[in-house]
N, C-alpha and C. Protein backbone atom coordinates (compact mmCIF):
# COMPACT_ATOMS: atom_id res chain seq x y z
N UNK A 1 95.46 63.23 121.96
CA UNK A 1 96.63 62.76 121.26
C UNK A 1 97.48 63.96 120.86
N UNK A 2 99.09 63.90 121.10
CA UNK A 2 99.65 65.14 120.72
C UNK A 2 100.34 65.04 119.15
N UNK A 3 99.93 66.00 118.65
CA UNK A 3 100.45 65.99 116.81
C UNK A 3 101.34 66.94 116.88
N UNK A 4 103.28 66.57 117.26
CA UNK A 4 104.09 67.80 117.28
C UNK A 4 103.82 68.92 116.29
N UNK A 5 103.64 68.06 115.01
CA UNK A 5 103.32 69.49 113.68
C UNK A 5 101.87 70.63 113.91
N UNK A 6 101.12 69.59 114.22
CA UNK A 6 99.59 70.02 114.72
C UNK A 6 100.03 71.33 115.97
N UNK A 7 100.71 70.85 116.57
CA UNK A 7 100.82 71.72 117.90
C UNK A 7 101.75 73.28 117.35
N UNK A 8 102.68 72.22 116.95
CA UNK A 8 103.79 73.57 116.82
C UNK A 8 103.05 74.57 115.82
N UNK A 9 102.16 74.69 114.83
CA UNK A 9 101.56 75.40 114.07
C UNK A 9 100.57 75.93 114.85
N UNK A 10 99.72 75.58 115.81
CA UNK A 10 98.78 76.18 116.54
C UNK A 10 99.47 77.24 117.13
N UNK A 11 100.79 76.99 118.25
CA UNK A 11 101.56 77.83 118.86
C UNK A 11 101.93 78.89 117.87
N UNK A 12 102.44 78.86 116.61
CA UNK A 12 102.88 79.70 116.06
C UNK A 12 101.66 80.70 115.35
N UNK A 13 100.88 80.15 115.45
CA UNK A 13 99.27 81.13 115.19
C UNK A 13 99.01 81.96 116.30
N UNK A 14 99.07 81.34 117.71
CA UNK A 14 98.18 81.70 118.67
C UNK A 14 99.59 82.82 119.19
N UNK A 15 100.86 82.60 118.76
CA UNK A 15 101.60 83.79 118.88
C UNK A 15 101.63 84.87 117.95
N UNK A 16 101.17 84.69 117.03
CA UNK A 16 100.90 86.13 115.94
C UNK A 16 99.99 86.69 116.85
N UNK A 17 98.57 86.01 116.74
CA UNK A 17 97.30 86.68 117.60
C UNK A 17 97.62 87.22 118.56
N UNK A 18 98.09 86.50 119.83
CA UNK A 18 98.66 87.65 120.78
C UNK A 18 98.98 88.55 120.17
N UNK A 19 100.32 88.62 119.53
CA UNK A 19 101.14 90.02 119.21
C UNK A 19 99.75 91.23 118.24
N UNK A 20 98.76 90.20 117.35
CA UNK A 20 98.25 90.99 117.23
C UNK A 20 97.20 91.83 118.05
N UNK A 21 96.66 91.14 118.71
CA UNK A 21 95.95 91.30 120.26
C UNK A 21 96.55 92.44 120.82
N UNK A 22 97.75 92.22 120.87
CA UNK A 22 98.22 93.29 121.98
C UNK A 22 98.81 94.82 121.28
N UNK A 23 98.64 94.42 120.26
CA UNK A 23 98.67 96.40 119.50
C UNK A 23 97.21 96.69 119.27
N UNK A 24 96.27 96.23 119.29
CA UNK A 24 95.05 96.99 119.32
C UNK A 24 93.96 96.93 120.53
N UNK A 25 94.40 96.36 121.21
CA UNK A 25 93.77 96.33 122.59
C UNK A 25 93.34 96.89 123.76
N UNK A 26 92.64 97.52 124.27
CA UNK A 26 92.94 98.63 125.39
C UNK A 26 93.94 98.73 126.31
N UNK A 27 94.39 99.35 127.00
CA UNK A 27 95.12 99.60 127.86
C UNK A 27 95.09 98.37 129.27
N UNK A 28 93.37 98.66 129.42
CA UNK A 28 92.93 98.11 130.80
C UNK A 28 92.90 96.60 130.31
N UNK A 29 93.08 95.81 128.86
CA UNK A 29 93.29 94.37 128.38
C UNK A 29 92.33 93.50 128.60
N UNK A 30 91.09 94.34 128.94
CA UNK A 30 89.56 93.66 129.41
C UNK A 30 89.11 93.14 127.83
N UNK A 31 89.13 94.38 126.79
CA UNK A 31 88.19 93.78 125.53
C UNK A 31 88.68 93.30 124.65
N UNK A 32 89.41 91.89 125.05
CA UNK A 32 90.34 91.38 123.64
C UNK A 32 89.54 90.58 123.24
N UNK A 33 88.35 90.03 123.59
CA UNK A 33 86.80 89.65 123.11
C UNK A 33 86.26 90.21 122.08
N UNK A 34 85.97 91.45 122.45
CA UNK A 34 85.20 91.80 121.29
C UNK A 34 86.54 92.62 120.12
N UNK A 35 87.87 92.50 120.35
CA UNK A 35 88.64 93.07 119.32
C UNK A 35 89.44 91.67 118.54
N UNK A 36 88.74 90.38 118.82
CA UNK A 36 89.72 89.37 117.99
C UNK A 36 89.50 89.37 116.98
N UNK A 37 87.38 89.36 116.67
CA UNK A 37 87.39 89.44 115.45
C UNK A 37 87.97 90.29 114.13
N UNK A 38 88.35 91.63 114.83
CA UNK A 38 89.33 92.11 113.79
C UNK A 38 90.81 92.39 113.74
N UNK A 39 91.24 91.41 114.76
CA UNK A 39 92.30 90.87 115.01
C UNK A 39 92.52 89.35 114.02
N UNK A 40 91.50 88.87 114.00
CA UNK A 40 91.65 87.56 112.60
C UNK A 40 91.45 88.20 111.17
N UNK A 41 90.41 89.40 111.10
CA UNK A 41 90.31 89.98 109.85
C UNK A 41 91.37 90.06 109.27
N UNK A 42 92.49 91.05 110.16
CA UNK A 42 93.43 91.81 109.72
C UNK A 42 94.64 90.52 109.15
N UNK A 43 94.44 89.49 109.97
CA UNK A 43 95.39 88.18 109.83
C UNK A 43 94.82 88.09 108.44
N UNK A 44 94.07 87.55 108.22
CA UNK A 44 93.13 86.93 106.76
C UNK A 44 93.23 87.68 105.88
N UNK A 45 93.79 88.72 105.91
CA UNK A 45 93.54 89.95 104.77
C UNK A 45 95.11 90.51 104.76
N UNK A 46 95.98 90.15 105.47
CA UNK A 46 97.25 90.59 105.03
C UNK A 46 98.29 89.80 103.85
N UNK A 47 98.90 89.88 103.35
CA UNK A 47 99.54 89.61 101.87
C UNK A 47 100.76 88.98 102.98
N UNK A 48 100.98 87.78 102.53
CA UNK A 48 101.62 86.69 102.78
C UNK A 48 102.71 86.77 102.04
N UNK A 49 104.00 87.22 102.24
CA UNK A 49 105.14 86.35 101.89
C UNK A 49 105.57 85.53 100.68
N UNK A 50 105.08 84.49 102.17
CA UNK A 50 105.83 82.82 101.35
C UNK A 50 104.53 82.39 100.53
N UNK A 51 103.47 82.69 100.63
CA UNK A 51 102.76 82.59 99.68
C UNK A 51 102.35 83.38 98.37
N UNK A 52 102.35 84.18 98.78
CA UNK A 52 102.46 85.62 97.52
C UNK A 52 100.85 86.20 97.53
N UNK A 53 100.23 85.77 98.52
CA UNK A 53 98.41 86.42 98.74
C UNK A 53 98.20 86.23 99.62
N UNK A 54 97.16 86.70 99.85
CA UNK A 54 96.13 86.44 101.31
C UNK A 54 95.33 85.45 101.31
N UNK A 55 95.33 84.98 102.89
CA UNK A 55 94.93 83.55 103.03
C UNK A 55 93.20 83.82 102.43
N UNK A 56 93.06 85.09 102.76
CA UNK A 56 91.45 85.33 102.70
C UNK A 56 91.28 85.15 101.03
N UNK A 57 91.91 85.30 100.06
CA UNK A 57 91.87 85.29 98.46
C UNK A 57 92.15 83.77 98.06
N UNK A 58 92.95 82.85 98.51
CA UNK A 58 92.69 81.76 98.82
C UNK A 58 91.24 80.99 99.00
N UNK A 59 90.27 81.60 99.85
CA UNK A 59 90.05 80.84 99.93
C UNK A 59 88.32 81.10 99.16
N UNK A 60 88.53 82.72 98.75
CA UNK A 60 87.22 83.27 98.46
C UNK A 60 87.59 83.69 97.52
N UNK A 61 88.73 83.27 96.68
CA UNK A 61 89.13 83.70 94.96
C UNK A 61 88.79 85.00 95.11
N UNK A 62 88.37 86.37 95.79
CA UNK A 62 88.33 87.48 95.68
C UNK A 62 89.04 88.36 96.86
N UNK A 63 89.88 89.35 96.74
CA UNK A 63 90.26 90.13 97.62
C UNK A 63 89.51 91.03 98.62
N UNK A 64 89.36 91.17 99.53
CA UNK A 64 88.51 91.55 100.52
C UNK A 64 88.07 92.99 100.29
N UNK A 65 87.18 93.65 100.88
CA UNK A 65 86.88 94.56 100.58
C UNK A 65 87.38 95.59 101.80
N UNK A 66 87.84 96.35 101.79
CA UNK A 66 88.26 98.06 102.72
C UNK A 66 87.34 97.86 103.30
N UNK A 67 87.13 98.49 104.60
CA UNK A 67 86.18 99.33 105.19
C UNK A 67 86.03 100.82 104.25
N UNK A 68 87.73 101.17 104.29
CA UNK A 68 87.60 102.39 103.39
C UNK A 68 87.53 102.44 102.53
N UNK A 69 87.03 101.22 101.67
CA UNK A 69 86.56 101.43 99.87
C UNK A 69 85.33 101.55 99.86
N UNK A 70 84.68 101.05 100.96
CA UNK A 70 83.18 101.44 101.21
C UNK A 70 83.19 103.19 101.23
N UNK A 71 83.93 103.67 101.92
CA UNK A 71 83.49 105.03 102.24
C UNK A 71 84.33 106.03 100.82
N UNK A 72 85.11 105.58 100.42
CA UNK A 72 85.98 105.90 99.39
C UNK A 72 85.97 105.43 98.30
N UNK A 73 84.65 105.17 97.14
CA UNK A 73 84.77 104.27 96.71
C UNK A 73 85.99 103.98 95.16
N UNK A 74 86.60 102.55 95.28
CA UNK A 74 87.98 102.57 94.38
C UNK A 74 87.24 102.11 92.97
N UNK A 75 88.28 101.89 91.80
CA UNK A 75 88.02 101.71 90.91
C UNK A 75 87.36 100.42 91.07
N UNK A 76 88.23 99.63 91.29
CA UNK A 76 87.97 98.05 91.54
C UNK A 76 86.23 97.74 92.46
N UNK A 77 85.88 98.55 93.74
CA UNK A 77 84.44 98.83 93.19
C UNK A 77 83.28 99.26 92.89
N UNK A 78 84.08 100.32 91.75
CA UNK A 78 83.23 100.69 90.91
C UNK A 78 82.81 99.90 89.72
N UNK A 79 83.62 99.49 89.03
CA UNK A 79 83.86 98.41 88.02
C UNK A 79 82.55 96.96 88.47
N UNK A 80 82.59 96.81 89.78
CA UNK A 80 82.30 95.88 90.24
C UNK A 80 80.59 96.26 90.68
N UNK A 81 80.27 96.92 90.83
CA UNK A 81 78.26 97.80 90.81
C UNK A 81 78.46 97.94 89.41
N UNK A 82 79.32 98.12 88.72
CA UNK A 82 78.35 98.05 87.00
C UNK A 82 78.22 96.85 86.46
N UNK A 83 78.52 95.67 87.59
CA UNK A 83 78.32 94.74 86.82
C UNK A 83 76.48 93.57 87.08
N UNK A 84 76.11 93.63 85.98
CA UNK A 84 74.96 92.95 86.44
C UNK A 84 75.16 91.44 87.19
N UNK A 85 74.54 90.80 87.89
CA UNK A 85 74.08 89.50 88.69
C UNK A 85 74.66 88.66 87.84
N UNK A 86 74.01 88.50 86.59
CA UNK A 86 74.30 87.13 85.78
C UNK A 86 75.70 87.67 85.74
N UNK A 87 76.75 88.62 85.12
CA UNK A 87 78.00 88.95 84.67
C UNK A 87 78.64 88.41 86.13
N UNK A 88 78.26 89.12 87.43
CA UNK A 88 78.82 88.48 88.46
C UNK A 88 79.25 87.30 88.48
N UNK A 89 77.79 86.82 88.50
CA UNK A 89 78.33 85.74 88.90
C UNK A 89 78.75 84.33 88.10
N UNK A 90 78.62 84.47 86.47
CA UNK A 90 79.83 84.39 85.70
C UNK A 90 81.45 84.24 86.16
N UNK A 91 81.64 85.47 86.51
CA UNK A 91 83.06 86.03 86.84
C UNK A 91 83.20 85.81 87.42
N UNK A 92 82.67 85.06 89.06
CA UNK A 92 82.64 84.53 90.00
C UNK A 92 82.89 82.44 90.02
N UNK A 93 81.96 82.24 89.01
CA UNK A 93 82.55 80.73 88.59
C UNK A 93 83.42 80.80 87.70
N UNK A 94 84.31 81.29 87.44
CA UNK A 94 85.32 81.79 86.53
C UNK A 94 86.81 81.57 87.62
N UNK A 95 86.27 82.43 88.94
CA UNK A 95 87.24 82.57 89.32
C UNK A 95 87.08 81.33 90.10
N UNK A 96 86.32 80.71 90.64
CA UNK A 96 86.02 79.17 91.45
C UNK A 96 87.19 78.35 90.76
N UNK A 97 86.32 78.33 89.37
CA UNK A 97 87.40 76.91 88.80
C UNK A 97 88.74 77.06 88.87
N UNK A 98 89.25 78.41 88.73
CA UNK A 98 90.62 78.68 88.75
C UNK A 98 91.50 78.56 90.22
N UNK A 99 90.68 78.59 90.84
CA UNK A 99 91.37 78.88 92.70
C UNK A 99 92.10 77.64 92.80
N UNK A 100 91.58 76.48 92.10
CA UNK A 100 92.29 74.92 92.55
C UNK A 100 94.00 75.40 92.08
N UNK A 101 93.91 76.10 90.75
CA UNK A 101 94.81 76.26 90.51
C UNK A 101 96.13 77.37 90.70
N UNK A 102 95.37 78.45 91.38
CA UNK A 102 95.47 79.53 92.79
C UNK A 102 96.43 78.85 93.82
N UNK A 103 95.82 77.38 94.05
CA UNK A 103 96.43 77.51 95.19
C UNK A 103 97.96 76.46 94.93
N UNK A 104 97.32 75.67 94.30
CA UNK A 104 98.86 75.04 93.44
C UNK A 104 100.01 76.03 93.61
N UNK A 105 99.40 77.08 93.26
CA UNK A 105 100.63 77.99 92.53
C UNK A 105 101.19 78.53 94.37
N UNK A 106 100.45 78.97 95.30
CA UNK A 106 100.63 79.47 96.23
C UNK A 106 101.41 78.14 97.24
N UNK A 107 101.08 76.74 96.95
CA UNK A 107 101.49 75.82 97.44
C UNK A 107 103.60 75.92 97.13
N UNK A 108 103.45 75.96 96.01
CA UNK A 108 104.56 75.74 94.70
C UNK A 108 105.34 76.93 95.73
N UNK A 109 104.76 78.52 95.68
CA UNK A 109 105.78 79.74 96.39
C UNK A 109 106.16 79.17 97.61
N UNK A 110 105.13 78.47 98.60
CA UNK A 110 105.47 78.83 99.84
C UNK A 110 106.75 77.68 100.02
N UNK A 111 107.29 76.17 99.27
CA UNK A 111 107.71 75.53 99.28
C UNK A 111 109.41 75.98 98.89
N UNK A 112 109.18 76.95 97.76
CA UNK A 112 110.40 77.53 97.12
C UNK A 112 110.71 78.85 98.41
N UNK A 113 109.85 79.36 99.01
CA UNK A 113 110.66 80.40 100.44
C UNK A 113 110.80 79.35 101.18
N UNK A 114 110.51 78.40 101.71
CA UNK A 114 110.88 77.23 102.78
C UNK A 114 112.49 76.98 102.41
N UNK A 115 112.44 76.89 100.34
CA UNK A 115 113.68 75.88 100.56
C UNK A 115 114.78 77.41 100.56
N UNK A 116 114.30 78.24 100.42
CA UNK A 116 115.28 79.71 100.63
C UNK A 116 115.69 79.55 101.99
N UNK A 117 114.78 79.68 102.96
CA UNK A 117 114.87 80.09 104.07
C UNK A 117 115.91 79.16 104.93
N UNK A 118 115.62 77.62 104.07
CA UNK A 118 116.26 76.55 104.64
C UNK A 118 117.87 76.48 104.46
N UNK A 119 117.89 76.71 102.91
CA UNK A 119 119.45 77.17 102.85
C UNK A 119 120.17 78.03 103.17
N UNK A 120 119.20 79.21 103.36
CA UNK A 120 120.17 80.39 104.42
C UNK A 120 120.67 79.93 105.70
N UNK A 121 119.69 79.41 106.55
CA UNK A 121 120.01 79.01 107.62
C UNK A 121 120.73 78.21 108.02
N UNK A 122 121.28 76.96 106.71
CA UNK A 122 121.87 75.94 106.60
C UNK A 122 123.12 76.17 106.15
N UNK A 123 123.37 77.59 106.23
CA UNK A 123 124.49 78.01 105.65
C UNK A 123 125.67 77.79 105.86
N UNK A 124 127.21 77.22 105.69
CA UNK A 124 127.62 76.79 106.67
C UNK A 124 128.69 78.16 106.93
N UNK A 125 129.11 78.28 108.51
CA UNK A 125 129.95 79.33 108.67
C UNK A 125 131.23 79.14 108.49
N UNK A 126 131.59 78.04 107.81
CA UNK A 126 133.53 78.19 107.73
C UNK A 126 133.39 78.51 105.36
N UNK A 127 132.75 79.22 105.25
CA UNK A 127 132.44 80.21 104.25
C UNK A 127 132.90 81.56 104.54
N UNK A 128 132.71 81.67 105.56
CA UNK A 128 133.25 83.18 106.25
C UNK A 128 134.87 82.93 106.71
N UNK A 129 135.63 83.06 105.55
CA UNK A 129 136.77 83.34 106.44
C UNK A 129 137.20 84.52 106.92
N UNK A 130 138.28 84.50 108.04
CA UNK A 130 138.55 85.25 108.70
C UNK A 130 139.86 85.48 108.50
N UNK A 131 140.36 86.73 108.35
CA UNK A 131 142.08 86.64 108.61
C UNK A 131 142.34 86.91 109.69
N UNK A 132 143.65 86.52 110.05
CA UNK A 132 144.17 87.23 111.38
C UNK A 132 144.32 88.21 111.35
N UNK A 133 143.60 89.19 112.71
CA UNK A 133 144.05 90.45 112.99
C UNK A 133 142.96 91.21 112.44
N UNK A 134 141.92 90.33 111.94
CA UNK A 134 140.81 91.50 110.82
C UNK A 134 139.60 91.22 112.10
N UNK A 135 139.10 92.34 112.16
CA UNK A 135 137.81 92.43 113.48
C UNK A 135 136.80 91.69 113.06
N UNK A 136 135.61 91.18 114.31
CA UNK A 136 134.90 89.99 114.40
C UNK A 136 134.31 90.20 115.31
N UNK A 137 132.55 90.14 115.36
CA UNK A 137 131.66 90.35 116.70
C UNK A 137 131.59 89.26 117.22
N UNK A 138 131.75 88.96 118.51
CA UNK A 138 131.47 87.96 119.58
C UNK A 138 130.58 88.19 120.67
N UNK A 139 129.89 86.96 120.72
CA UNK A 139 128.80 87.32 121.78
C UNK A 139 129.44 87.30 122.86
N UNK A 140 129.04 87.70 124.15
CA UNK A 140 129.79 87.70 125.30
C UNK A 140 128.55 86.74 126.08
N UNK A 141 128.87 85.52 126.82
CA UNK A 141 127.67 84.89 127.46
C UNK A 141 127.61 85.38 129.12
N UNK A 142 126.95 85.73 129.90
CA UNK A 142 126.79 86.05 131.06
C UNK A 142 126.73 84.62 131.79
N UNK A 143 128.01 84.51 132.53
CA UNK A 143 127.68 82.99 133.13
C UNK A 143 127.32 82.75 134.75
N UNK A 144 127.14 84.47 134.87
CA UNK A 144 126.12 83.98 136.24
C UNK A 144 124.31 83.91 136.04
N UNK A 145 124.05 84.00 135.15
CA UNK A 145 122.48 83.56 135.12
C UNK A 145 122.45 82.37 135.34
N UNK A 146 121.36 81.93 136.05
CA UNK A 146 120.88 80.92 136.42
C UNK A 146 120.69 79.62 135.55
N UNK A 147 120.69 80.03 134.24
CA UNK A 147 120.70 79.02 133.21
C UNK A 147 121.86 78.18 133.06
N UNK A 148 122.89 79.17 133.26
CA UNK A 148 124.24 78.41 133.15
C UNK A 148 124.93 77.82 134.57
N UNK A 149 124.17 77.83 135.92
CA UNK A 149 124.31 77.25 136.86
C UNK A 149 123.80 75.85 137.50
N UNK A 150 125.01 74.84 137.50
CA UNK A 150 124.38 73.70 138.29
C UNK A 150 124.60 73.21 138.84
């Protein structure tokens, strides 16, 4: 069964991945196998926009950890080895109950850049006036391509 919304959101995923695919990939384009998984990491762990976080904090109420905070270690965790098991994980159902309301809030941003994005685009162009004689870029269309032939 085809779900236009279903689809068009897959397409628009499976075109990030490429693009991300194809900046870390070898040359010879054999091991995009074993480089997706940190090709989705890097997706899951980047700071969103229209949402204002990462999908990965979403969905694990905690921000991911570096490779290089492992080797470097940051405040955030250091703070985080002084804390005993029970304090953990305290602070951990702490942050559970709150995520429902995490994502409200991330629901709420991404709706308010939609309706941004929507009115820019909806903008209308006879806002722009023009005087006579005052300069103006025009596209030039090439009308021997094949597109415009029939």
């Amino acid at each position: 069964m085809y779900n236009t919304v279903a689809n068009g959101l897959v397409e628009a995923f499976n075109k990030t991945l490429f693009n991300l695919l194809k900046k870390i990939v070898s040359k010879s384009k054999r091991d995009w196998q074993e480089r997706i998984g940190e090709a989705l990491w890097a997706y899951r762990t980047t700071h969103r926009t229209p949402i204002g976080v990462t999908p990965y904090s979403l969905v694990y109420d905690v921000e991911d950890v570096l490779p290089l905070e492992r080797e470097i270690p940051s405040l955030r965790m250091e703070v985080q080895e002084e804390l005993t098991i029970e304090d953990n994980v305290k602070l951990h159902l702490q942050g559970l109950k709150a995520l429902d309301e995490k994502r409200l809030e991330a629901q709420q941003a991404l709706e308010r850049y939609q309706a941004r994005m929507s009115k820019a685009f909806d903008m209308p162009l006879n806002s722009l006036l023009l005087d006579w004689g005052s300069s103006a870029c025009c596209k030039k269309t090439d009308h021997h391509n094949k597109a415009y032939r029939k």
